[in-house]
Protein backbone atom coordinates (compact mmCIF):
# COMPACT_ATOMS: atom_id res chain seq x y z
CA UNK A 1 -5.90 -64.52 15.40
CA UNK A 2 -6.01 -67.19 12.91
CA UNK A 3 -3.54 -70.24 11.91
CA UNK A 4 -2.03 -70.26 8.28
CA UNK A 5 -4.91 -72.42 5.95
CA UNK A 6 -2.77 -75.43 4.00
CA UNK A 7 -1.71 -74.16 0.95
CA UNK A 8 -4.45 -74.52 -1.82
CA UNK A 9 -3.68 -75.57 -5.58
CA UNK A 10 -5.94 -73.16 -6.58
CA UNK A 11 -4.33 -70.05 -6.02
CA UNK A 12 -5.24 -67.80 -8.82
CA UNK A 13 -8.49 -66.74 -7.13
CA UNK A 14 -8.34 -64.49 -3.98
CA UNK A 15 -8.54 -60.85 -3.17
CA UNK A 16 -7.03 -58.79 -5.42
CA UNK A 17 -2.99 -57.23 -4.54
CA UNK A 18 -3.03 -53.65 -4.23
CA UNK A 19 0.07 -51.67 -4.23
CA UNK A 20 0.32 -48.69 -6.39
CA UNK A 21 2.36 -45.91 -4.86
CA UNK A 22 2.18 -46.84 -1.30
CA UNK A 23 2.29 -50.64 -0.70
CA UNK A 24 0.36 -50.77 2.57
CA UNK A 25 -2.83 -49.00 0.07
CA UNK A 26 -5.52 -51.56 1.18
CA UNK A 27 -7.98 -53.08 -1.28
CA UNK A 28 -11.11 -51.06 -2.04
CA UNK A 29 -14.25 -53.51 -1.46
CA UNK A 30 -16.23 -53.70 -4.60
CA UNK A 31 -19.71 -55.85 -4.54
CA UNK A 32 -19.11 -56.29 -8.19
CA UNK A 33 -15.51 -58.23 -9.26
CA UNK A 34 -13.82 -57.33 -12.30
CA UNK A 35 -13.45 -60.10 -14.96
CA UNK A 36 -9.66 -61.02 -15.69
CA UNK A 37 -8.25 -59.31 -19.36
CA UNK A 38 -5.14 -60.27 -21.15
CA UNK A 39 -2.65 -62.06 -19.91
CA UNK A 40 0.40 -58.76 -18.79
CA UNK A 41 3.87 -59.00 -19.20
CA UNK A 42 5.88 -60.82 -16.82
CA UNK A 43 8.68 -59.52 -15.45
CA UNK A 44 12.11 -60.63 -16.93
CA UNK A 45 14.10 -63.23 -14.84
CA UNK A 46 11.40 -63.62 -11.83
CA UNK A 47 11.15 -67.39 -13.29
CA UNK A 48 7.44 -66.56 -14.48
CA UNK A 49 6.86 -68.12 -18.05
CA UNK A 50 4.39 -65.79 -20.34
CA UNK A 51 1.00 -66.60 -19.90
CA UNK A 52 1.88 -68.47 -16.71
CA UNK A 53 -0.65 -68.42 -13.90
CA UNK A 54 0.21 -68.21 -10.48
CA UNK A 55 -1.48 -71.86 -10.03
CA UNK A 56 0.66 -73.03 -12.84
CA UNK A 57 3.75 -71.61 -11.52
CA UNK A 58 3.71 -73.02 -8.30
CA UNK A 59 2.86 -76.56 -9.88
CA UNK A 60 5.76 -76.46 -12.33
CA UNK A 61 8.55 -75.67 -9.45
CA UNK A 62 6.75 -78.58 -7.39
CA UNK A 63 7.56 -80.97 -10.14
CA UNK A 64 10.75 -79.03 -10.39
CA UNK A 65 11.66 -79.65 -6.69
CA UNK A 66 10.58 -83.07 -6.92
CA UNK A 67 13.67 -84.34 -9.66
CA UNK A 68 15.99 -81.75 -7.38
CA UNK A 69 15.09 -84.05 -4.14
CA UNK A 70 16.25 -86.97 -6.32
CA UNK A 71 19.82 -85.70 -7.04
CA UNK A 72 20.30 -83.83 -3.67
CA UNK A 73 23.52 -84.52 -2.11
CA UNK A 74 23.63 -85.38 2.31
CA UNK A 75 25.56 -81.88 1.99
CA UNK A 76 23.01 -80.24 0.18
CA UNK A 77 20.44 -81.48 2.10
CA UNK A 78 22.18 -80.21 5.28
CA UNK A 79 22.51 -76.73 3.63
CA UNK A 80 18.70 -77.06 2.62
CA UNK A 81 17.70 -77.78 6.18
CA UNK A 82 19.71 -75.21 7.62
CA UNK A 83 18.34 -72.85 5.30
CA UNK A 84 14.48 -73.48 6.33
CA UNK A 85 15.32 -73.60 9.96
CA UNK A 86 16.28 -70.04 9.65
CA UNK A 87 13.13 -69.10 7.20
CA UNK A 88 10.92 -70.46 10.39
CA UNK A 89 12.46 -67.91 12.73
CA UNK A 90 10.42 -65.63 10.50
CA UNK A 91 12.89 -62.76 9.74
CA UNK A 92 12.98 -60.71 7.11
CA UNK A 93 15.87 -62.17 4.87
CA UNK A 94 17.99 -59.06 4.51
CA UNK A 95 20.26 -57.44 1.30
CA UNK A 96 22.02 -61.46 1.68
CA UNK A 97 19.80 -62.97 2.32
CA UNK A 98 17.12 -65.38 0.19
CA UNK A 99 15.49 -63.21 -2.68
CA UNK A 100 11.90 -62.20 -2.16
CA UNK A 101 9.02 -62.15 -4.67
CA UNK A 102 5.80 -60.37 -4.57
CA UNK A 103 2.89 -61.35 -6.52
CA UNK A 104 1.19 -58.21 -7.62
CA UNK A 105 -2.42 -58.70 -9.37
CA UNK A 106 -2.59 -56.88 -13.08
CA UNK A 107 -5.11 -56.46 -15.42
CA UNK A 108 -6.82 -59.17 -13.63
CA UNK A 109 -4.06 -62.00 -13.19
CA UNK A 110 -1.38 -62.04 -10.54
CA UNK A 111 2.44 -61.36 -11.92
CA UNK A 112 5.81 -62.11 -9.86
CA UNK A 113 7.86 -59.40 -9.34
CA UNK A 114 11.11 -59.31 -7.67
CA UNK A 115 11.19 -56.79 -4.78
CA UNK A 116 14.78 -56.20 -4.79
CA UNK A 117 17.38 -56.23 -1.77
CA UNK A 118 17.42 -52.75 -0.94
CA UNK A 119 13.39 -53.10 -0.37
CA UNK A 120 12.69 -56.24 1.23
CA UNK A 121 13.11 -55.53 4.90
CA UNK A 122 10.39 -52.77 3.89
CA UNK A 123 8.03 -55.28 1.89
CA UNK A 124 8.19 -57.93 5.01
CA UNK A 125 6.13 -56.25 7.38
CA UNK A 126 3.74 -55.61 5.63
CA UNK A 127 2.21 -59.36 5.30
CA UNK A 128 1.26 -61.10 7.93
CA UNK A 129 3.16 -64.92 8.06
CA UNK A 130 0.66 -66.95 6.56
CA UNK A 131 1.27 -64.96 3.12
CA UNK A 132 4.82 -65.54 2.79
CA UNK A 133 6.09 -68.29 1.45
CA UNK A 134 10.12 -70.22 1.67
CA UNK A 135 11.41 -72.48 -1.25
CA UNK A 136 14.33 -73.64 0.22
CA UNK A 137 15.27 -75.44 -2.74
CA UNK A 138 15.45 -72.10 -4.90
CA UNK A 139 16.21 -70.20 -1.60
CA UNK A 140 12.89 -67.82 -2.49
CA UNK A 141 9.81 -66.52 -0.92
CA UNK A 142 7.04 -65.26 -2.42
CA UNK A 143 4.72 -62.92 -1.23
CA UNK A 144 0.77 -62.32 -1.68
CA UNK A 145 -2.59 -61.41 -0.09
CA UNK A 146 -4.07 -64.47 -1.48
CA UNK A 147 -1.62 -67.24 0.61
CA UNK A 148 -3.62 -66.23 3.87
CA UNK A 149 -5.40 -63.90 5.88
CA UNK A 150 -3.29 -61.55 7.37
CA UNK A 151 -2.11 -61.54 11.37
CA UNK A 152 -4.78 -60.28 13.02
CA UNK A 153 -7.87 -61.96 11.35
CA UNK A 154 -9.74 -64.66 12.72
CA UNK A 155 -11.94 -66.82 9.84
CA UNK A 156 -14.00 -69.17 12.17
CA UNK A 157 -14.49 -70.20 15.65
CA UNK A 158 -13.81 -73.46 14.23
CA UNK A 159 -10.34 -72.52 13.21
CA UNK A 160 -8.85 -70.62 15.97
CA UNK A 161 -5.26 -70.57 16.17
CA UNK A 162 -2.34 -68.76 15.06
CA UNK A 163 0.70 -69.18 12.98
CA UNK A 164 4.33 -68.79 15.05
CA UNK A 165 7.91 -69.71 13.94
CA UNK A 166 8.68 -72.03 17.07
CA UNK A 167 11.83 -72.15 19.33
CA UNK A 168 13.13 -75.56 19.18
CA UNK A 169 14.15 -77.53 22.38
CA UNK A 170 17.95 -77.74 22.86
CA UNK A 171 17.67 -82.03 22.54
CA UNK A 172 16.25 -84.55 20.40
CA UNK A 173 13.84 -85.16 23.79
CA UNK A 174 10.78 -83.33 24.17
CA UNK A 175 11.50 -80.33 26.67
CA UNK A 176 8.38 -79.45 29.21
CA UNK A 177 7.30 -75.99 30.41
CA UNK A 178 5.43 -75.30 33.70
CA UNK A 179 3.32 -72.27 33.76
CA UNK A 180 2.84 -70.95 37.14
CA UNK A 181 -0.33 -69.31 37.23
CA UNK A 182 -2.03 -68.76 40.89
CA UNK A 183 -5.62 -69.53 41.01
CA UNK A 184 -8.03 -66.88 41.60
CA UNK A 185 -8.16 -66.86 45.43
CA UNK A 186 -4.51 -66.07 45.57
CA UNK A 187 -4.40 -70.18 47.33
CA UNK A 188 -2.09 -72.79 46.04
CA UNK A 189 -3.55 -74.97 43.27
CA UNK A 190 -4.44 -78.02 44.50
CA UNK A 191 -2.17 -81.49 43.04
CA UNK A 192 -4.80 -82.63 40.58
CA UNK A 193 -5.00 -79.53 39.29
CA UNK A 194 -1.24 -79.04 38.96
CA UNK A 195 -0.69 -82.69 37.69
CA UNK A 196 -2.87 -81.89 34.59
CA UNK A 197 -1.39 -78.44 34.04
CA UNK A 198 2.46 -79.60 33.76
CA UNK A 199 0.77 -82.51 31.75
CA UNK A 200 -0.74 -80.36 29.68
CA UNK A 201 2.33 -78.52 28.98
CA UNK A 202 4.71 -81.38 27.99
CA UNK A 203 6.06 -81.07 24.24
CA UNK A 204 4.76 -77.71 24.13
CA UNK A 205 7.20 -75.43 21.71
CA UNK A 206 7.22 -71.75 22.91
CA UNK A 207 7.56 -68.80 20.30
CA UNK A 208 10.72 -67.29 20.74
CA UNK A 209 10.76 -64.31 22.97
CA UNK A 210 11.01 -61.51 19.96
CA UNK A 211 7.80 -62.76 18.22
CA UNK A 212 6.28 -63.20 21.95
CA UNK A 213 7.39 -59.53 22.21
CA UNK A 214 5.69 -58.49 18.84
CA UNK A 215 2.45 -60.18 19.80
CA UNK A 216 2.76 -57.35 22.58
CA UNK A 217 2.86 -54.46 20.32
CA UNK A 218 6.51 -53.45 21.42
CA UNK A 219 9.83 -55.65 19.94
CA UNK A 220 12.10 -53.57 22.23
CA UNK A 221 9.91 -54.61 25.54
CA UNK A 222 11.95 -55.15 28.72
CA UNK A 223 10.37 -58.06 30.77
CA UNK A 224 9.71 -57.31 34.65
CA UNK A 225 8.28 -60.88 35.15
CA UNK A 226 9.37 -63.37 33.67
CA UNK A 227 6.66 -65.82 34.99
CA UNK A 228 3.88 -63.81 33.65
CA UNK A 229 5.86 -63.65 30.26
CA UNK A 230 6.25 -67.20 30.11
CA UNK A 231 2.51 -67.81 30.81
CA UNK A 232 1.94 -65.70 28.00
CA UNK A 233 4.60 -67.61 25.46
CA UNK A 234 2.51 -70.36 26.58
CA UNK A 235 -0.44 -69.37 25.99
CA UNK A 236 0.98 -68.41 22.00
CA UNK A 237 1.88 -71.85 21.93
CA UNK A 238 -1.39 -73.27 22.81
CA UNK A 239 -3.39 -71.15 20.46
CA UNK A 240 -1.17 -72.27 17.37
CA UNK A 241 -2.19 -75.53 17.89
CA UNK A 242 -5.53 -75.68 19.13
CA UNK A 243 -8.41 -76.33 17.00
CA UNK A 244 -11.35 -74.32 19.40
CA UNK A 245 -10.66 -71.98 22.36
CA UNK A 246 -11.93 -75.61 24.17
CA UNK A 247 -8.17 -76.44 24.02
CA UNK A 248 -6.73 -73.74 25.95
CA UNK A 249 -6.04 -74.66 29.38
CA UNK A 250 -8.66 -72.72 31.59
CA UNK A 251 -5.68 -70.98 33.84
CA UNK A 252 -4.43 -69.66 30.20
CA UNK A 253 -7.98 -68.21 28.53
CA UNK A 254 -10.81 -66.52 30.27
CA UNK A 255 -13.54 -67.88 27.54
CA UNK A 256 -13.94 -70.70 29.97
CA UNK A 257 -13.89 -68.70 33.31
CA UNK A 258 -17.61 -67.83 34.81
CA UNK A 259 -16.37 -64.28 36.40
CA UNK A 260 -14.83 -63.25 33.61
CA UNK A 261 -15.54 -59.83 32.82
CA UNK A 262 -15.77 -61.38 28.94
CA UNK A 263 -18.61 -62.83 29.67
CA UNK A 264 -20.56 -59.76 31.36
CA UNK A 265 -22.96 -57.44 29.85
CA UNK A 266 -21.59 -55.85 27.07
CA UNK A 267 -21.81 -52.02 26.34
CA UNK A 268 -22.67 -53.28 22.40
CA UNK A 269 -24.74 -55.64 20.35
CA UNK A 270 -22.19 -57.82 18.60
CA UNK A 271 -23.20 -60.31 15.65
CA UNK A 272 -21.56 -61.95 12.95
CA UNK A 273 -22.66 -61.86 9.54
CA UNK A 274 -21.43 -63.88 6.02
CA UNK A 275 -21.86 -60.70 3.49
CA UNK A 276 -20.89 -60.51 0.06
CA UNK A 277 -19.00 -63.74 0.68
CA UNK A 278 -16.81 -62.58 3.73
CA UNK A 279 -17.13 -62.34 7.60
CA UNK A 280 -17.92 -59.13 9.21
CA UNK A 281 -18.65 -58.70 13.06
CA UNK A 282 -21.68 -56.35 12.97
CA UNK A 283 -21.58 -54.02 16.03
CA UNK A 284 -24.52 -51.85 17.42
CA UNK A 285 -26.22 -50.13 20.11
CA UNK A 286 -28.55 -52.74 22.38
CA UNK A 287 -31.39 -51.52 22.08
CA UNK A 288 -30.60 -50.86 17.64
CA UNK A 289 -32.52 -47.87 17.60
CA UNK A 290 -30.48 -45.57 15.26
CA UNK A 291 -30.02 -47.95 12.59
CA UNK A 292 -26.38 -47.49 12.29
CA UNK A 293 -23.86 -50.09 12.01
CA UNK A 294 -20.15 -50.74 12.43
CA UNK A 295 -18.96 -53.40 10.24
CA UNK A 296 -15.34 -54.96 11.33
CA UNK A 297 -13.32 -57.82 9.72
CA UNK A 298 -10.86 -58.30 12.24
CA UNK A 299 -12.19 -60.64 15.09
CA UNK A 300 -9.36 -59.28 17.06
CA UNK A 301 -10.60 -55.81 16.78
CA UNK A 302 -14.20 -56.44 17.66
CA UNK A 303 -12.60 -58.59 20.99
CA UNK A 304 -11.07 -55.20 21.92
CA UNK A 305 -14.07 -53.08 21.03
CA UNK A 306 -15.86 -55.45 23.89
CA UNK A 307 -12.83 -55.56 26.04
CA UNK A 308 -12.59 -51.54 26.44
CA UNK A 309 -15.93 -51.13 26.79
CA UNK A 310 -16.54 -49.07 24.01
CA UNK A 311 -20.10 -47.36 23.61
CA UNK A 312 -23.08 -47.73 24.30
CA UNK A 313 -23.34 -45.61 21.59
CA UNK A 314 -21.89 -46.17 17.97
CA UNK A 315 -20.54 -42.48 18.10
CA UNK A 316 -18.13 -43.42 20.94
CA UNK A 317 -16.96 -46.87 19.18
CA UNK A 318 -16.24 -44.80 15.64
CA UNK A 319 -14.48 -42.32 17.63
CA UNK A 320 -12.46 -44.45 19.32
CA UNK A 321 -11.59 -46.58 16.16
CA UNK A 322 -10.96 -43.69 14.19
CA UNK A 323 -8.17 -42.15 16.83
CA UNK A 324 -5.91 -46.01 16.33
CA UNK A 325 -6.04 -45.80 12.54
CA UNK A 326 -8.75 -49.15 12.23
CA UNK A 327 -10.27 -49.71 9.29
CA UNK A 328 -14.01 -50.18 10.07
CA UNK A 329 -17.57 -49.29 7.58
CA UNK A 330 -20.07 -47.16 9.07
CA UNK A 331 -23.45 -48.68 7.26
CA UNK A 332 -27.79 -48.00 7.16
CA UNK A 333 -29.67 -50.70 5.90
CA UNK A 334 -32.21 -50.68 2.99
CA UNK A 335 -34.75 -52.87 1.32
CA UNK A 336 -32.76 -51.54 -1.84
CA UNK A 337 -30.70 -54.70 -3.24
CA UNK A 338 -28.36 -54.25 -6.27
CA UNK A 339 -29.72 -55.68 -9.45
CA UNK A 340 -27.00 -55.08 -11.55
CA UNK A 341 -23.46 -52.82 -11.54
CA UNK A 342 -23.44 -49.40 -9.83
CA UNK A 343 -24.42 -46.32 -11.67
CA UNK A 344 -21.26 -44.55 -13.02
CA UNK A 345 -19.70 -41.66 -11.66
CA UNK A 346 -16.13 -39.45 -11.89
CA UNK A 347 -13.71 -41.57 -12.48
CA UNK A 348 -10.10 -40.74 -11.88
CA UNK A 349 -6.97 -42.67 -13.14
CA UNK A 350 -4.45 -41.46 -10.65
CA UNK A 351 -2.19 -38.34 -11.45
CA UNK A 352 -2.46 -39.51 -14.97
CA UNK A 353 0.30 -40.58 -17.57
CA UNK A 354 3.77 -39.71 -17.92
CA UNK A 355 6.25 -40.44 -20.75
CA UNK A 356 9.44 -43.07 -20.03
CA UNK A 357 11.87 -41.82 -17.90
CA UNK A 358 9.83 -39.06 -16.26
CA UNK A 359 10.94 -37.36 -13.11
CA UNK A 360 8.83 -35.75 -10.78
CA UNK A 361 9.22 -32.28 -9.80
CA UNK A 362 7.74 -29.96 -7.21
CA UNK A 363 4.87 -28.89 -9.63
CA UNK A 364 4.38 -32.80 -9.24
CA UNK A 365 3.87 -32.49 -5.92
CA UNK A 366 1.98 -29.86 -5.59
CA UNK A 367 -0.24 -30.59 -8.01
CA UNK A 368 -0.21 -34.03 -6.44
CA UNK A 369 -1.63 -32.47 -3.18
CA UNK A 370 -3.98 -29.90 -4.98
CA UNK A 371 -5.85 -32.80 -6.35
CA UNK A 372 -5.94 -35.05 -3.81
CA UNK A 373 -6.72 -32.48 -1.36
CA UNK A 374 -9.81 -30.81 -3.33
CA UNK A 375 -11.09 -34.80 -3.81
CA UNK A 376 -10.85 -35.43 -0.01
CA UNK A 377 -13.46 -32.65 0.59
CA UNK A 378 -16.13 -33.83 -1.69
CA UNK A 379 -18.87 -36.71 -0.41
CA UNK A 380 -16.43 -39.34 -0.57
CA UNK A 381 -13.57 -37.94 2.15
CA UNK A 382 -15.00 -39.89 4.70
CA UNK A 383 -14.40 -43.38 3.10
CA UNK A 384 -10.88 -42.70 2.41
CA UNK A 385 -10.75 -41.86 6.22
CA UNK A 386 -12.79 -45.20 6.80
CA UNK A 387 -9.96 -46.67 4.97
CA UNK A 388 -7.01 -46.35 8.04
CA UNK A 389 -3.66 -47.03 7.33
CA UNK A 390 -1.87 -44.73 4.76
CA UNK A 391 -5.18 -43.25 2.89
CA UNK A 392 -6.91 -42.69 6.57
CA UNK A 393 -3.38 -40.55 7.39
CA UNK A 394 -3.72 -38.83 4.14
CA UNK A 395 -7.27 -38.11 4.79
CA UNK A 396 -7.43 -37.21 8.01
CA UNK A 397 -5.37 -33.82 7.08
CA UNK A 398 -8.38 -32.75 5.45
CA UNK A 399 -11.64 -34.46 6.82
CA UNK A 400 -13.28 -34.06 9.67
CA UNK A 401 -13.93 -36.80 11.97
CA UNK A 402 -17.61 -35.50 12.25
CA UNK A 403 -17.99 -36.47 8.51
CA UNK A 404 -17.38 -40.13 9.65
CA UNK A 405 -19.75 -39.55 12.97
CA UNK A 406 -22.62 -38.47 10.24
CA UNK A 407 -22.95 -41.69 8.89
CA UNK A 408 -23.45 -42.84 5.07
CA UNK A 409 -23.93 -39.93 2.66
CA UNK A 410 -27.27 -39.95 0.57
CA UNK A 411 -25.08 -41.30 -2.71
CA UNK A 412 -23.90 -44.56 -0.60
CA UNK A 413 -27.03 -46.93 -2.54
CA UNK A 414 -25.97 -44.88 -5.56
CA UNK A 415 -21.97 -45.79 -5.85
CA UNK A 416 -21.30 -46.96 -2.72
CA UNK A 417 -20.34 -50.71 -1.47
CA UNK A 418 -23.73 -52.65 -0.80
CA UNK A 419 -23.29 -55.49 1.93
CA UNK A 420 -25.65 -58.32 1.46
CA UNK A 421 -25.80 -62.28 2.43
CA UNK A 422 -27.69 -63.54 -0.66
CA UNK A 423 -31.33 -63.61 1.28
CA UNK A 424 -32.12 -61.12 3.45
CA UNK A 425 -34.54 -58.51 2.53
CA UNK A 426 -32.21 -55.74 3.54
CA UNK A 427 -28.08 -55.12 3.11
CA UNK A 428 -25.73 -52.42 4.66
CA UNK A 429 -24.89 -49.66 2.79
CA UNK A 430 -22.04 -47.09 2.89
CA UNK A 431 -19.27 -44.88 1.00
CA UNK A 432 -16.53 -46.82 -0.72
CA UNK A 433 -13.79 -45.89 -2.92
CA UNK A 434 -12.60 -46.88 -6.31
CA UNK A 435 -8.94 -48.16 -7.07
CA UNK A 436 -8.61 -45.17 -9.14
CA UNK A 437 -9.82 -43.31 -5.95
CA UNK A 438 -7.02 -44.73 -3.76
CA UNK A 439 -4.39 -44.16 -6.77
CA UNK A 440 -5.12 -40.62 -6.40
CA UNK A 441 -4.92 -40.35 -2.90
CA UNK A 442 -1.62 -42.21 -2.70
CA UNK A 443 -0.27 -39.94 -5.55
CA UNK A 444 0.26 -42.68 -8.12
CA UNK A 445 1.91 -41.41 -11.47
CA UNK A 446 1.51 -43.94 -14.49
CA UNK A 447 4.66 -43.61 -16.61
CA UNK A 448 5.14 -45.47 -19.37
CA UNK A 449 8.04 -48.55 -19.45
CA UNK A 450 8.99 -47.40 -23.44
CA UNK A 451 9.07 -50.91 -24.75
């Protein structure tokens, strides 16, 4: 889990947005970054000037909302308030509610598009908090991968926390929580040790329950006890402010607790590496006789891969991330380190190109499916299954799991992704897809706009 960063100025740099057909299409990782082209149109009435950067953009409106501040009325400014207390509850805004921009990433630069009503509920879930943003002065948010990580990573150790829309006390006064939680020999705590919990717990702001409840993995969950439910609001709460797992109260966290089963033997070799500029945990079997790696992103993913007690071998952790959808890497190593660009290979550009006005048709479709279908069995199935989400369900129809089990295919050091820290004398290796790749999975039609 990881708290929202401050918002940067520089904002125009980041992973790039991908959302052809399917918006939840996840980026392909590429070793080698495509330079920005020409500036692309921006879209009519989204309050993007030609040419404008995102950086620029968000400077202008500051300056903007700076002479608004100036004229604001005490009514507006009530209205204004009111406005961002709701935006904290973190809700998607609705068909009334504020307008919602996405910033897509084209031909190298990022564009603002508006989502429309009918959409945005959709759109919502689909980024995590710290990568939407509230004007409350235009009544806006905008929308994109590069504002934050999403929910579920974790960037550093250093930076542990997470971002919550808090329930407010009822009064101006601070409003103080006890959590009740028995200490490990079933015996009543004794009064030191109570003093500095309820301590501990004054001014704390608890989630609201329904974001409490989504942290669970089930909005609709009915609460049997309420104690252990508050413990668990609680320890939300904590987590969004602390700075290190250090700040948790011990009752709350079982880092700090000696028999915790955390702290056992684990059924893996865990590790975390800085590759191509990004933090992967690097999982393997103890004794790292096979050579074969898992590489995860999410922290909060590798915490459950140690939790469950996955392995010992890498088989049983693929299998088992492979059956919830995660998107993982299976890589080999290799002295071989990338001089230059990949060598060239097939390149597809979707379903191809379709006049204005086109509609799609069952030949569409089935043509649609042909394609993808025949492209899923050749070498490169297994990354798309890799993938999760959307392109793993797509894939997943057609390739076997055992493709995954396998391991890299001999073209990975070919046209694959290459993993690498800068200095080792080795980097991880395995099958990775091209955008053009996932456009054809996800059925993506380019039509032109006929201006």
């Amino acid at each position: 889990m990881s708290r929202c960063p401050p918002e940067r100025d520089n904002q125009s740099t980041g992973p790039a947005s991908t959302s052809p057909a399917f918006a939840t299409a996840i980026e392909s990782p590429s070793a080698f970054p495509t330079p920005a082209g020409s500036f692309p149109p921006v879209e009519r009435n989204s309050g993007q000037r030609e040419g404008e950067t995102m950086d620029a953009f968000f400077q202008r409106r500051r300056q903007n909302v700076s002479t608004r501040a100036l004229r604001e009325t005490p009514q507006e400014r009530k209205s204004r308030q009111q406005r961002e207390t709701h935006a904290a509850k973190g809700a998607a805004p609705g068909k009334k509610g504020a307008r919602v921009y996405v910033w897509e990433k084209s031909n190298g630069h990022y564009v603002r598009r508006a989502v429309g009503r009918n959409n945005q509920d959709d759109i919502w879930e689909e980024y995590g908090p710290c990568q939407r943003r509230y004007d409350s002065y235009y009544d806006e948010w905008d929308i994109c991968e590069e504002f934050g990580p999403p929910s579920d990573a974790d960037d550093d150790d250093d930076d542990f926390g997470i971002y919550l829309p808090y329930e407010q006390p009822t009064d101006s006064k601070s409003q103080s929580y006890s959590v009740d939680v028995p200490s490990r020999d079933n015996g009543p705590p004794d009064v030191d040790t109570f003093a500095r919990r309820k301590q501990a717990e004054t001014d704390l702001d608890l989630p609201i329950t329904a974001v409490a409840k989504k942290f669970l993995g089930d909005s609709d969950l009915q609460i049997s006890h309420e104690t252990q439910f508050q413990n668990f609001r609680a320890f939300l709460a904590h987590c969004a402010k602390a700075k290190h797992p250090r700040d948790i109260p011990v009752t709350l966290l079982d880092f700090h607790q000696q028999d915790a089963e955390l702290l056992s033997d684990w059924m893996v070799r865990v590790r975390r590496e800085t590759l191509n500029g990004r933090l992967y945990y690097v999982i393997s079997e103890a004794q790292d006789t096979l050579g074969l790696y898992v590489l995860l992103q999410s922290a909060v993913t590798t915490l459950e891969v140690v939790r469950q007690g996955w392995g010992p071998s890498m088989r049983d952790v693929m299998q088992h991330l492979l059956s919830r959808g995660v998107p993982f890497l299976t890589c080999f190593r290799s002295t071989e380190i990338p001089t230059g660009k990949p060598q060239g290979r097939n390149w597809y550009s979707g379903l191809g190109f379709r006049p204005a006005n086109y509609t799609p048709n069952r030949l569409d479709y089935q043509s649609y499916t042909w394609h993808r279908d025949n492209f899923l069995r050749g070498p490169r199935g297994r990354a798309a299954l890799l993938y999760g989400g959307v392109i793993g369900r797509l894939a997943r129809t057609v390739v076997s799991e055992d493709e995954v089990l396998r391991g890299p295919s001999d073209a990975a050091t070919i046209d694959g992704i290459c993993l690498w820290d800068g200095h080792a004398q080795s980097a991880y290796w395995d099958d990775t897809l091209s955008e053009q790749e996932i456009d054809l999975i996800c059925g993506v039609y380019h039509v032109a706009t006929g201006r």
